[in-house]
PDB file of N, CA and C in Angstrom:
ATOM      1  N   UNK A   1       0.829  -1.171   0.000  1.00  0.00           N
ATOM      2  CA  UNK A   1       0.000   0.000   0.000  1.00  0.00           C
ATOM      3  C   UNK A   1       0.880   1.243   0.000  1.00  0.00           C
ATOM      4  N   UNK A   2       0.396   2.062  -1.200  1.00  0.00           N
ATOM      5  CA  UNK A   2       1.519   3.507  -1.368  1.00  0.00           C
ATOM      6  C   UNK A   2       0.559   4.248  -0.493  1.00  0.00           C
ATOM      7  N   UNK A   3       1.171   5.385   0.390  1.00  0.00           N
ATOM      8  CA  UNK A   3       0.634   6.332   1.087  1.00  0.00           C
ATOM      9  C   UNK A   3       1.320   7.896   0.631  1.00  0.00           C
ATOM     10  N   UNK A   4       0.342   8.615   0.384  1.00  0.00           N
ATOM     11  CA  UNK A   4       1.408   9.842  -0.357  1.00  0.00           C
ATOM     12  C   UNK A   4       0.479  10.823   0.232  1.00  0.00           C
ATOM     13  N   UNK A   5       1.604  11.467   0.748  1.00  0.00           N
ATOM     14  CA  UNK A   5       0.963  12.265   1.873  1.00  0.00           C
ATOM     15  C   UNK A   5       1.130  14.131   1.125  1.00  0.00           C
ATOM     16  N   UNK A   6      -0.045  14.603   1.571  1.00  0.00           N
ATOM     17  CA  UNK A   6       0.189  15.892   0.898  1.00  0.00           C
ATOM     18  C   UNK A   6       0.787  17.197   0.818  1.00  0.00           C
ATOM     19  N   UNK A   7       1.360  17.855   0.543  1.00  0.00           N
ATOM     20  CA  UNK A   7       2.489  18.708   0.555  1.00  0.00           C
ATOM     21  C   UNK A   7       1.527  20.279   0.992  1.00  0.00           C
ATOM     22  N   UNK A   8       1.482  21.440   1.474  1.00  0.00           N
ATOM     23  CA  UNK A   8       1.006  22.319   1.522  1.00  0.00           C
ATOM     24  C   UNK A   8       1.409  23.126   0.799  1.00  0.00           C
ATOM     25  N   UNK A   9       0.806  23.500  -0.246  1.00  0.00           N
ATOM     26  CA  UNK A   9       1.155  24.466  -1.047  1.00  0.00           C
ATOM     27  C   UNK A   9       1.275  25.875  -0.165  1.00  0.00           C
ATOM     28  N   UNK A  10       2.809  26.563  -0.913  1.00  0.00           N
ATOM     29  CA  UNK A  10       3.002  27.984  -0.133  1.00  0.00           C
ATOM     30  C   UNK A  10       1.989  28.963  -1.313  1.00  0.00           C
ATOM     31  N   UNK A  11       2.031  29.925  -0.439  1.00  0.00           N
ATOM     32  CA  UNK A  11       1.323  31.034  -1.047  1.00  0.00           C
ATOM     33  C   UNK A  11       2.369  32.301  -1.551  1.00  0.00           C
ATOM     34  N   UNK A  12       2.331  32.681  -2.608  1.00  0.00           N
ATOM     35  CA  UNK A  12       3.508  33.390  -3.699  1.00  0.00           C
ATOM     36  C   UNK A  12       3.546  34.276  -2.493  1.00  0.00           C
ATOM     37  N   UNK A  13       4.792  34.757  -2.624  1.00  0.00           N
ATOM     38  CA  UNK A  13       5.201  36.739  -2.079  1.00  0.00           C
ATOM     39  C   UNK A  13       4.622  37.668  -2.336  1.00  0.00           C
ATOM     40  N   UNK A  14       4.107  38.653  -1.162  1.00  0.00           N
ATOM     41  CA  UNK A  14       3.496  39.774  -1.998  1.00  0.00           C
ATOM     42  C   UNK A  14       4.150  40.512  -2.982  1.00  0.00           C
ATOM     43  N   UNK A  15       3.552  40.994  -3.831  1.00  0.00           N
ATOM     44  CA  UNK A  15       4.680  42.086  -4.713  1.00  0.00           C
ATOM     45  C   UNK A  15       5.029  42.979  -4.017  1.00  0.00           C
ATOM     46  N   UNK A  16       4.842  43.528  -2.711  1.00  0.00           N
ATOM     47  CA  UNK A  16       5.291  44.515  -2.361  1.00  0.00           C
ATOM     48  C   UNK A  16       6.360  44.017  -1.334  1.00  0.00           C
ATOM     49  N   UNK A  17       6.616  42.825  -1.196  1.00  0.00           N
ATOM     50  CA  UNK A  17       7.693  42.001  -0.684  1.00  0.00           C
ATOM     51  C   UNK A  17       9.181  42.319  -1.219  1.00  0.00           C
ATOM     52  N   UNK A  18       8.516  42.199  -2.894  1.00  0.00           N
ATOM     53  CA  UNK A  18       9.683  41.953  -3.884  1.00  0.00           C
ATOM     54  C   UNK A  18      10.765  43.528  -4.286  1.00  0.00           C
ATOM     55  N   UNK A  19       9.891  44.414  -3.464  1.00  0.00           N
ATOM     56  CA  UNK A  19      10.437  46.030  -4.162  1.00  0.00           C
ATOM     57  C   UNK A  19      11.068  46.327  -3.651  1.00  0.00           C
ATOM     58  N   UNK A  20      12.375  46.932  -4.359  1.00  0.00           N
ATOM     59  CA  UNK A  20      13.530  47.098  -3.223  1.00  0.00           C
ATOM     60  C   UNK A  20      13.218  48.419  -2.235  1.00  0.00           C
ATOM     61  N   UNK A  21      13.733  48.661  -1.433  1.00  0.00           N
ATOM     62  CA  UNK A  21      13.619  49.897  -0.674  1.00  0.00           C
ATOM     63  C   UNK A  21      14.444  50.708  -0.649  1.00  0.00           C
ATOM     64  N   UNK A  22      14.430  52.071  -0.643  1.00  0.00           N
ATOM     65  CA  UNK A  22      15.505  53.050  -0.915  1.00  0.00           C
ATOM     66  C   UNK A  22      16.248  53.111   0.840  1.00  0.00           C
ATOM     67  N   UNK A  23      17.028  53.515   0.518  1.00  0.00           N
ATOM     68  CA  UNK A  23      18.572  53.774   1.853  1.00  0.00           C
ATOM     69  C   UNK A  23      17.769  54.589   2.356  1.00  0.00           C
ATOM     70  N   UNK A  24      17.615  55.487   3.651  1.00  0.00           N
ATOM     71  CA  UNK A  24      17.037  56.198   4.381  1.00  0.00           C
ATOM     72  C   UNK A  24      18.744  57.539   3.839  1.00  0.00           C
ATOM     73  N   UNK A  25      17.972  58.382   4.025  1.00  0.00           N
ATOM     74  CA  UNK A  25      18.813  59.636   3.744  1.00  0.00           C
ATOM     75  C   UNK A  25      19.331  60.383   5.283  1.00  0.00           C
ATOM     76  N   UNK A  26      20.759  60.815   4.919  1.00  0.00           N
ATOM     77  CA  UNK A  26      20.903  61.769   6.080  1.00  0.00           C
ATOM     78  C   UNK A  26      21.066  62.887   5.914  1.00  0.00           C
ATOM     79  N   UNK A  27      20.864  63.591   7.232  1.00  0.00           N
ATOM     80  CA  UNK A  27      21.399  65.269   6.868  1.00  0.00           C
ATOM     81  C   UNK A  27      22.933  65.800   7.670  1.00  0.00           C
ATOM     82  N   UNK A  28      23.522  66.345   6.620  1.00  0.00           N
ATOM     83  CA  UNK A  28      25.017  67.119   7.662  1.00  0.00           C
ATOM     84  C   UNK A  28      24.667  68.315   7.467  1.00  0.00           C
ATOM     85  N   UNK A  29      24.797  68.276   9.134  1.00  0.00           N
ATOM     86  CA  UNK A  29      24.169  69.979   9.713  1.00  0.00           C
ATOM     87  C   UNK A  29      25.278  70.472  10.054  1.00  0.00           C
ATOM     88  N   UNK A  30      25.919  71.797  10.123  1.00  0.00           N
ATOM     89  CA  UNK A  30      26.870  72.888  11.248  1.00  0.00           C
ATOM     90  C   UNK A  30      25.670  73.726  11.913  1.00  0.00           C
ATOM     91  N   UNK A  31      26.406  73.977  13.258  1.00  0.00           N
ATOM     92  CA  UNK A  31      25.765  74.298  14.212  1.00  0.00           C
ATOM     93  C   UNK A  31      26.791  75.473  14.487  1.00  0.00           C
ATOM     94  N   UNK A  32      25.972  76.680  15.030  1.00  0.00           N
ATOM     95  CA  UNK A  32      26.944  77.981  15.461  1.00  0.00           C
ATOM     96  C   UNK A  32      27.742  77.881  16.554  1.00  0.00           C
ATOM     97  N   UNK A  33      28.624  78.278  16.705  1.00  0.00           N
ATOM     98  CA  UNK A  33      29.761  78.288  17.701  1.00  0.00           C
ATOM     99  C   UNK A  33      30.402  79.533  17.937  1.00  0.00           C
ATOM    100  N   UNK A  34      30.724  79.800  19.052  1.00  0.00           N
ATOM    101  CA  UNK A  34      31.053  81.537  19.522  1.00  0.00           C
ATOM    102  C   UNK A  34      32.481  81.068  18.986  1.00  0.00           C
ATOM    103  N   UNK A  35      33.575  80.077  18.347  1.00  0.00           N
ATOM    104  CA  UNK A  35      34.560  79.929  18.540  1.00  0.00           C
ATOM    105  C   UNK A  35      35.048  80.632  17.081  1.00  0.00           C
ATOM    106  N   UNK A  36      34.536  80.058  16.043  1.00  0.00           N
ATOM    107  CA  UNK A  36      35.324  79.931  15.100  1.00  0.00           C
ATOM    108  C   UNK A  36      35.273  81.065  14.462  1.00  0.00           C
ATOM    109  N   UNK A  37      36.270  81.883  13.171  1.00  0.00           N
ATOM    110  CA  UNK A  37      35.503  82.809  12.552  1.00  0.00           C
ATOM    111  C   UNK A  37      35.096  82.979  11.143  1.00  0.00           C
ATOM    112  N   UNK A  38      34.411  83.962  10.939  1.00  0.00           N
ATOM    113  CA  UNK A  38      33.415  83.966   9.753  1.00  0.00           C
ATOM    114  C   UNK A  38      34.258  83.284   8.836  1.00  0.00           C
ATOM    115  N   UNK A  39      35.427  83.796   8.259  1.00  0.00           N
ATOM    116  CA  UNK A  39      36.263  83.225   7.618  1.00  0.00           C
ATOM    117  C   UNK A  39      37.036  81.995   7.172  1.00  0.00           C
ATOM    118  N   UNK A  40      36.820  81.648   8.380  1.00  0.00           N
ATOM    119  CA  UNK A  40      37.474  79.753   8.745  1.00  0.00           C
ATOM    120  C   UNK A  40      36.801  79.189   8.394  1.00  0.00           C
ATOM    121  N   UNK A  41      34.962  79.522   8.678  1.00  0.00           N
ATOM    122  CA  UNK A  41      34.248  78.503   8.244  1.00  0.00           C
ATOM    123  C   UNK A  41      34.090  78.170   6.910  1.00  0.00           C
ATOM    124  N   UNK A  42      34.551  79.876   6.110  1.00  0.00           N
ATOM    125  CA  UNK A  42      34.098  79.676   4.707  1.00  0.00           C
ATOM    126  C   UNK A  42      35.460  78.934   4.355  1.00  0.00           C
ATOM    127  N   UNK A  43      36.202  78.661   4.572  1.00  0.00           N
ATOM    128  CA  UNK A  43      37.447  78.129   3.969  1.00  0.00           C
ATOM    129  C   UNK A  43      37.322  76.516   4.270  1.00  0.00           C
ATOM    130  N   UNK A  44      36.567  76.187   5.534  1.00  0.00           N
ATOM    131  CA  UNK A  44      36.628  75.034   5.717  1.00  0.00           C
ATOM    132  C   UNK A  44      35.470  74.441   4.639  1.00  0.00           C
ATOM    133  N   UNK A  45      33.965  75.051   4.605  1.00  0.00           N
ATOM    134  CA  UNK A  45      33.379  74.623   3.680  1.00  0.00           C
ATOM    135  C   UNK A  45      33.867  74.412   2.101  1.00  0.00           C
ATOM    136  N   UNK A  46      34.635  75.684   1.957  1.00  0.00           N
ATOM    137  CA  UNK A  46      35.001  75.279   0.153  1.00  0.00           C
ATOM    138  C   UNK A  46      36.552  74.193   0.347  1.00  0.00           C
ATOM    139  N   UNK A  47      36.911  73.581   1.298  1.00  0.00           N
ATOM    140  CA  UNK A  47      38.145  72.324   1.523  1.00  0.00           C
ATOM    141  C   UNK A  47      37.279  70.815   1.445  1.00  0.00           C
ATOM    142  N   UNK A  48      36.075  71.074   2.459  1.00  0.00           N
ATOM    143  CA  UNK A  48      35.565  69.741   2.777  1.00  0.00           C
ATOM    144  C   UNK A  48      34.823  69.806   1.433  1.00  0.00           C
ATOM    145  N   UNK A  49      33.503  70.320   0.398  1.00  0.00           N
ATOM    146  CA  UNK A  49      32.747  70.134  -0.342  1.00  0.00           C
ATOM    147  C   UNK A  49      33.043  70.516  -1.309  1.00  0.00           C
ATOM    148  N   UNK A  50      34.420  71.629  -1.720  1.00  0.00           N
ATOM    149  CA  UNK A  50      34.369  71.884  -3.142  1.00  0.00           C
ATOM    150  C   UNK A  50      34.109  72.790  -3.366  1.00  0.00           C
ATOM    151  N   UNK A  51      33.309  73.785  -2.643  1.00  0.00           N
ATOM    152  CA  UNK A  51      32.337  75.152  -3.106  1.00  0.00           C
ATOM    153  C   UNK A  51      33.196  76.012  -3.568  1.00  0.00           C
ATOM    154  N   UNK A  52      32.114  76.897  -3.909  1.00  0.00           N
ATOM    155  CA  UNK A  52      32.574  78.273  -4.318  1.00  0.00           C
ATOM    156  C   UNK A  52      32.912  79.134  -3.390  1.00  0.00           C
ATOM    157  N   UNK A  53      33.020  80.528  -3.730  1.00  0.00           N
ATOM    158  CA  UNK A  53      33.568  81.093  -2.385  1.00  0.00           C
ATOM    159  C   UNK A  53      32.119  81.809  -2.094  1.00  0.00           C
ATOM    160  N   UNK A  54      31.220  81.541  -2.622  1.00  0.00           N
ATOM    161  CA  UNK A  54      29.956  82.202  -2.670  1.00  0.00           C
ATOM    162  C   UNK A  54      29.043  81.267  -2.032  1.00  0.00           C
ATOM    163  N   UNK A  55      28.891  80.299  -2.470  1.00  0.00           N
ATOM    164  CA  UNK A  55      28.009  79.069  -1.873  1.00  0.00           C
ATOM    165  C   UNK A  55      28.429  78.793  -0.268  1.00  0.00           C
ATOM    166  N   UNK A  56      29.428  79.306  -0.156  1.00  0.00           N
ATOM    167  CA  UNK A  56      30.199  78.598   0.984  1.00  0.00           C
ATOM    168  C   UNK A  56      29.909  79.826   1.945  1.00  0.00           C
ATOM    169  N   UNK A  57      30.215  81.416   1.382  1.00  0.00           N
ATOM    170  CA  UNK A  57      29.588  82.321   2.141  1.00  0.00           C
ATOM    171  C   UNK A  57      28.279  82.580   2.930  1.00  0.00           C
ATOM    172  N   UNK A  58      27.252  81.550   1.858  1.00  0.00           N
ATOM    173  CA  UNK A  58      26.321  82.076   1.743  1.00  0.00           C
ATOM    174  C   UNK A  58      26.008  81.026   3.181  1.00  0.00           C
ATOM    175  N   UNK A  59      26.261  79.667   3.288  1.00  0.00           N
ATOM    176  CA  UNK A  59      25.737  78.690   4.608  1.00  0.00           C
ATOM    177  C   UNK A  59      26.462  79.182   5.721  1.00  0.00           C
ATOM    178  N   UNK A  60      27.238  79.914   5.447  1.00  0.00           N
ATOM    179  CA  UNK A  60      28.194  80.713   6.980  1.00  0.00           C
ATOM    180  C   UNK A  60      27.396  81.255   7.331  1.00  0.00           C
ATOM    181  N   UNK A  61      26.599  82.281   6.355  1.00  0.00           N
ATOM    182  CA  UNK A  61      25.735  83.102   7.012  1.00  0.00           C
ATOM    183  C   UNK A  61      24.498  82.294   7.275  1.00  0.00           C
ATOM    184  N   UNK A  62      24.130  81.425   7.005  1.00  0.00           N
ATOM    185  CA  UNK A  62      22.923  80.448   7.218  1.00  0.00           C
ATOM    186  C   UNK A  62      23.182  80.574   8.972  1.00  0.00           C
ATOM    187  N   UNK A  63      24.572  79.671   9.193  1.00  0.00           N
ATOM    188  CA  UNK A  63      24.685  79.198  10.424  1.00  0.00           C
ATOM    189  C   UNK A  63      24.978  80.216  11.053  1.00  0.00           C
ATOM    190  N   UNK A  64      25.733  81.857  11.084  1.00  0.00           N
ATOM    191  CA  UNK A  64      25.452  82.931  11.739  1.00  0.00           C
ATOM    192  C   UNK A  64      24.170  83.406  12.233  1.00  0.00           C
ATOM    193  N   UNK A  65      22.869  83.391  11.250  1.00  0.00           N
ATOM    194  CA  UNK A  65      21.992  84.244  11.268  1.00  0.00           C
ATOM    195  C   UNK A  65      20.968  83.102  12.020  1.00  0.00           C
ATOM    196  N   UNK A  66      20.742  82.178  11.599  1.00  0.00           N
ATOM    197  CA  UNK A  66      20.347  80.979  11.783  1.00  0.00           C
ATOM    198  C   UNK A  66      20.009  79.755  12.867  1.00  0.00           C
ATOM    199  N   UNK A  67      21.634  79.533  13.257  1.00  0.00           N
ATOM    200  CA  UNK A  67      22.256  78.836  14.103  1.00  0.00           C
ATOM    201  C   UNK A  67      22.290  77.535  13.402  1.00  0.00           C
ATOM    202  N   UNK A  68      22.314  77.368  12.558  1.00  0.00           N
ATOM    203  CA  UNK A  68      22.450  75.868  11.405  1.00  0.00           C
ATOM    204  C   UNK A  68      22.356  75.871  10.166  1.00  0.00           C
ATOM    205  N   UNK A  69      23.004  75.444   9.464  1.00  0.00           N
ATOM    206  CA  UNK A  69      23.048  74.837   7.739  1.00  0.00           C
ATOM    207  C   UNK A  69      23.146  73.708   7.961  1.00  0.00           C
ATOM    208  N   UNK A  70      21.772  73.180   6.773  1.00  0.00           N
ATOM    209  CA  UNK A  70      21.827  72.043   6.206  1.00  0.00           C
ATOM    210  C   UNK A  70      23.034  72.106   4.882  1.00  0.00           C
ATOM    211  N   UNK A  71      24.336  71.589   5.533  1.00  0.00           N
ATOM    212  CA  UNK A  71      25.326  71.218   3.893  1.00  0.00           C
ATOM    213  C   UNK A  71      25.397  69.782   2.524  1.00  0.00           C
ATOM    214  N   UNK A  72      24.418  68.985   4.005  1.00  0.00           N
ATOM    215  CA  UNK A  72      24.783  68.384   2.513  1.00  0.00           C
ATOM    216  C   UNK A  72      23.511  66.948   3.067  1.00  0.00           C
ATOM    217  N   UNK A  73      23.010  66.003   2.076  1.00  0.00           N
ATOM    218  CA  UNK A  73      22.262  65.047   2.419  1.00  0.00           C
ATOM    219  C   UNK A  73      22.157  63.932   1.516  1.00  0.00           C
ATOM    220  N   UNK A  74      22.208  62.588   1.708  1.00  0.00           N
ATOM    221  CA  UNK A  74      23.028  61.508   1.015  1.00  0.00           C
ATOM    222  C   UNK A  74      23.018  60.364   1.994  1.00  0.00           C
ATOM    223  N   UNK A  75      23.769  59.316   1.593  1.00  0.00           N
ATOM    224  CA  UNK A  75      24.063  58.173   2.239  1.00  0.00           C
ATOM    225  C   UNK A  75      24.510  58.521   3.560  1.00  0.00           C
ATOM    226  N   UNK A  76      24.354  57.161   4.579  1.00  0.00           N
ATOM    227  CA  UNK A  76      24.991  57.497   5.860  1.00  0.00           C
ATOM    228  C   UNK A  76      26.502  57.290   6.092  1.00  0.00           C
ATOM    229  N   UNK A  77      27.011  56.627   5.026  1.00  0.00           N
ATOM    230  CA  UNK A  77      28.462  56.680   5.449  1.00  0.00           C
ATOM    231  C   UNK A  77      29.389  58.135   5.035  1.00  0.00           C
ATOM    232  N   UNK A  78      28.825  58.626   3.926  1.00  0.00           N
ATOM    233  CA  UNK A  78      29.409  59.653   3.248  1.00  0.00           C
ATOM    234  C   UNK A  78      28.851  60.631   4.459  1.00  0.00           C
ATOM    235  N   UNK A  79      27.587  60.690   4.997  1.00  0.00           N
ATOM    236  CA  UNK A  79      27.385  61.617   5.508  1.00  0.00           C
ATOM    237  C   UNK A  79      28.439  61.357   6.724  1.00  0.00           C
ATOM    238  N   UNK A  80      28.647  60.658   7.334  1.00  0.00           N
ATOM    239  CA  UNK A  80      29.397  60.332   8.539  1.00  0.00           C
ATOM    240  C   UNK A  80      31.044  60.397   8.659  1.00  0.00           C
ATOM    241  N   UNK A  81      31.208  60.460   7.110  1.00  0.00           N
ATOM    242  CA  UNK A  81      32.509  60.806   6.787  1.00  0.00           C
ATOM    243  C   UNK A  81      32.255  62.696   6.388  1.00  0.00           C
ATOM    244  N   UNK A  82      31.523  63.213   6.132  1.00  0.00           N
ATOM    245  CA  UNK A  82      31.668  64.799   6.133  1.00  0.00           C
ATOM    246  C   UNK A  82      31.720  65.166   7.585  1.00  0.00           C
ATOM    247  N   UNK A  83      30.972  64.688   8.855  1.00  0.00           N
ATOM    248  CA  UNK A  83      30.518  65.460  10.316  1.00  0.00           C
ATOM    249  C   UNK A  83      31.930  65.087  10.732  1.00  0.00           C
ATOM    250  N   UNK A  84      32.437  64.226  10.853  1.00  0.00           N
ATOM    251  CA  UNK A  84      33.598  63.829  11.092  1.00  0.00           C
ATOM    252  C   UNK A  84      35.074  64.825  10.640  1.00  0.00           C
ATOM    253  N   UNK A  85      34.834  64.901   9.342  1.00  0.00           N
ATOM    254  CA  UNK A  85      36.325  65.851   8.919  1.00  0.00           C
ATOM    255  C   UNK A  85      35.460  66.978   9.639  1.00  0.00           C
ATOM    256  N   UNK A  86      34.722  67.545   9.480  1.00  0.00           N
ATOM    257  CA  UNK A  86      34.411  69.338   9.571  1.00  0.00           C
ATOM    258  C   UNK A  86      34.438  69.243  11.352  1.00  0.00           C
ATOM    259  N   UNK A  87      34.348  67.981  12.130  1.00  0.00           N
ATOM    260  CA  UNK A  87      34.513  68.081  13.133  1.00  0.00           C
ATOM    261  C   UNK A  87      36.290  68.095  13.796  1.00  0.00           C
ATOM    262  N   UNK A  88      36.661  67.450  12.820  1.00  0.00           N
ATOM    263  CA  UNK A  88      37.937  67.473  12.746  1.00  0.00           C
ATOM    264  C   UNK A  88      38.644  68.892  12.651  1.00  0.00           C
ATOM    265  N   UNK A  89      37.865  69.759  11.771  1.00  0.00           N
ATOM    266  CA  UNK A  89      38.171  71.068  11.533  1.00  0.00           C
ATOM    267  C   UNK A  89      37.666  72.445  12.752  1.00  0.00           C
ATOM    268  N   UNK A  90      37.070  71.673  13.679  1.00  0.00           N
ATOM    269  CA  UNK A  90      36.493  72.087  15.330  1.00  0.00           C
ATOM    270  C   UNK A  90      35.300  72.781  14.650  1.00  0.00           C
ATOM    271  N   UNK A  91      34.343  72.581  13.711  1.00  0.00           N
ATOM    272  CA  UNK A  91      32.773  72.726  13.946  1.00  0.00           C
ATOM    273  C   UNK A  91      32.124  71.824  14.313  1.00  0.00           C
ATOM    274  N   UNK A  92      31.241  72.616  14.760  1.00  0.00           N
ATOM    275  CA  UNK A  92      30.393  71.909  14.980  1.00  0.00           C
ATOM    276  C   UNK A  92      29.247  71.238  14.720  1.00  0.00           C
ATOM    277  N   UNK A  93      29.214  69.755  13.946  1.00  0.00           N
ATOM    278  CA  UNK A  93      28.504  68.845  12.849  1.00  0.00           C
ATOM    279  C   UNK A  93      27.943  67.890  13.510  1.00  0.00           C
ATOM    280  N   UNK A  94      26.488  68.320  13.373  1.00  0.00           N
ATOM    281  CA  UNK A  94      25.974  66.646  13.399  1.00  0.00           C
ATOM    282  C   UNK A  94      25.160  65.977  12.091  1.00  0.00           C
ATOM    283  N   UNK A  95      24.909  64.364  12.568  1.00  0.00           N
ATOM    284  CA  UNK A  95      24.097  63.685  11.720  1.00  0.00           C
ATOM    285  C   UNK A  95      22.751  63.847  12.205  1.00  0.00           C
ATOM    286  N   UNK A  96      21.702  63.962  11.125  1.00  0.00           N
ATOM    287  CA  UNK A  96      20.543  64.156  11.292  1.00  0.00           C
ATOM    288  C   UNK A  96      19.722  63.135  10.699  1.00  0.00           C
ATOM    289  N   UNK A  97      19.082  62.307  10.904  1.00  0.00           N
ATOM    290  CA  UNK A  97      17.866  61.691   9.805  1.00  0.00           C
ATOM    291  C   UNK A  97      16.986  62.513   8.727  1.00  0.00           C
ATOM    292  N   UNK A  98      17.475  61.807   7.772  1.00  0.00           N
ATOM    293  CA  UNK A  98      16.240  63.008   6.852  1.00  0.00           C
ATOM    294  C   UNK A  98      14.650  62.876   7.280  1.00  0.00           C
TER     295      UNK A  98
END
């Protein structure tokens, strides 16, 4: 006597199983500091990102008038590698969640 016992069929994946998900974004912020001056910062921004001497003026005064610029927003390692040098450079940077 054969005995054949029955298998349970699975039920497919949702499609919304199958979709990839995007990286969560971060933000690199400077924060004002009585220390540093107007000048340093703009020099440190156009070293760490590249800027202009204008773009770079212009988030100094963000974080003067302000007390923060958003500089830059992207992956978390890149972001964690910018808070890091500009902290290196004695501002003051944090990581933010977008």
């Amino acid at each position: 006597m054969i005995v054949v016992s029955a298998q349970p069929q699975s039920e497919p994946l949702a499609a919304t199983a199958l979709q990839p998900q995007l990286a969560p974004q971060w933000h690199v912020v400077v924060l004002n500091d009585p220390v540093n001056l107007m000048s340093y910062v703009v020099m440190i921004f156009k070293k760490v990102f590249g800027w202009s001497e204008a773009k770079a003026r212009v988030h100094m005064l963000e974080v003067h008038e302000r007390g923060r610029s958003l500089l830059w927003t992207g992956a978390r390692e890149p972001a964690e590698a910018y808070v890091f040098t500009l902290q290196q450079w004695h501002l003051t940077a944090v990581l933010e969640a977008a």
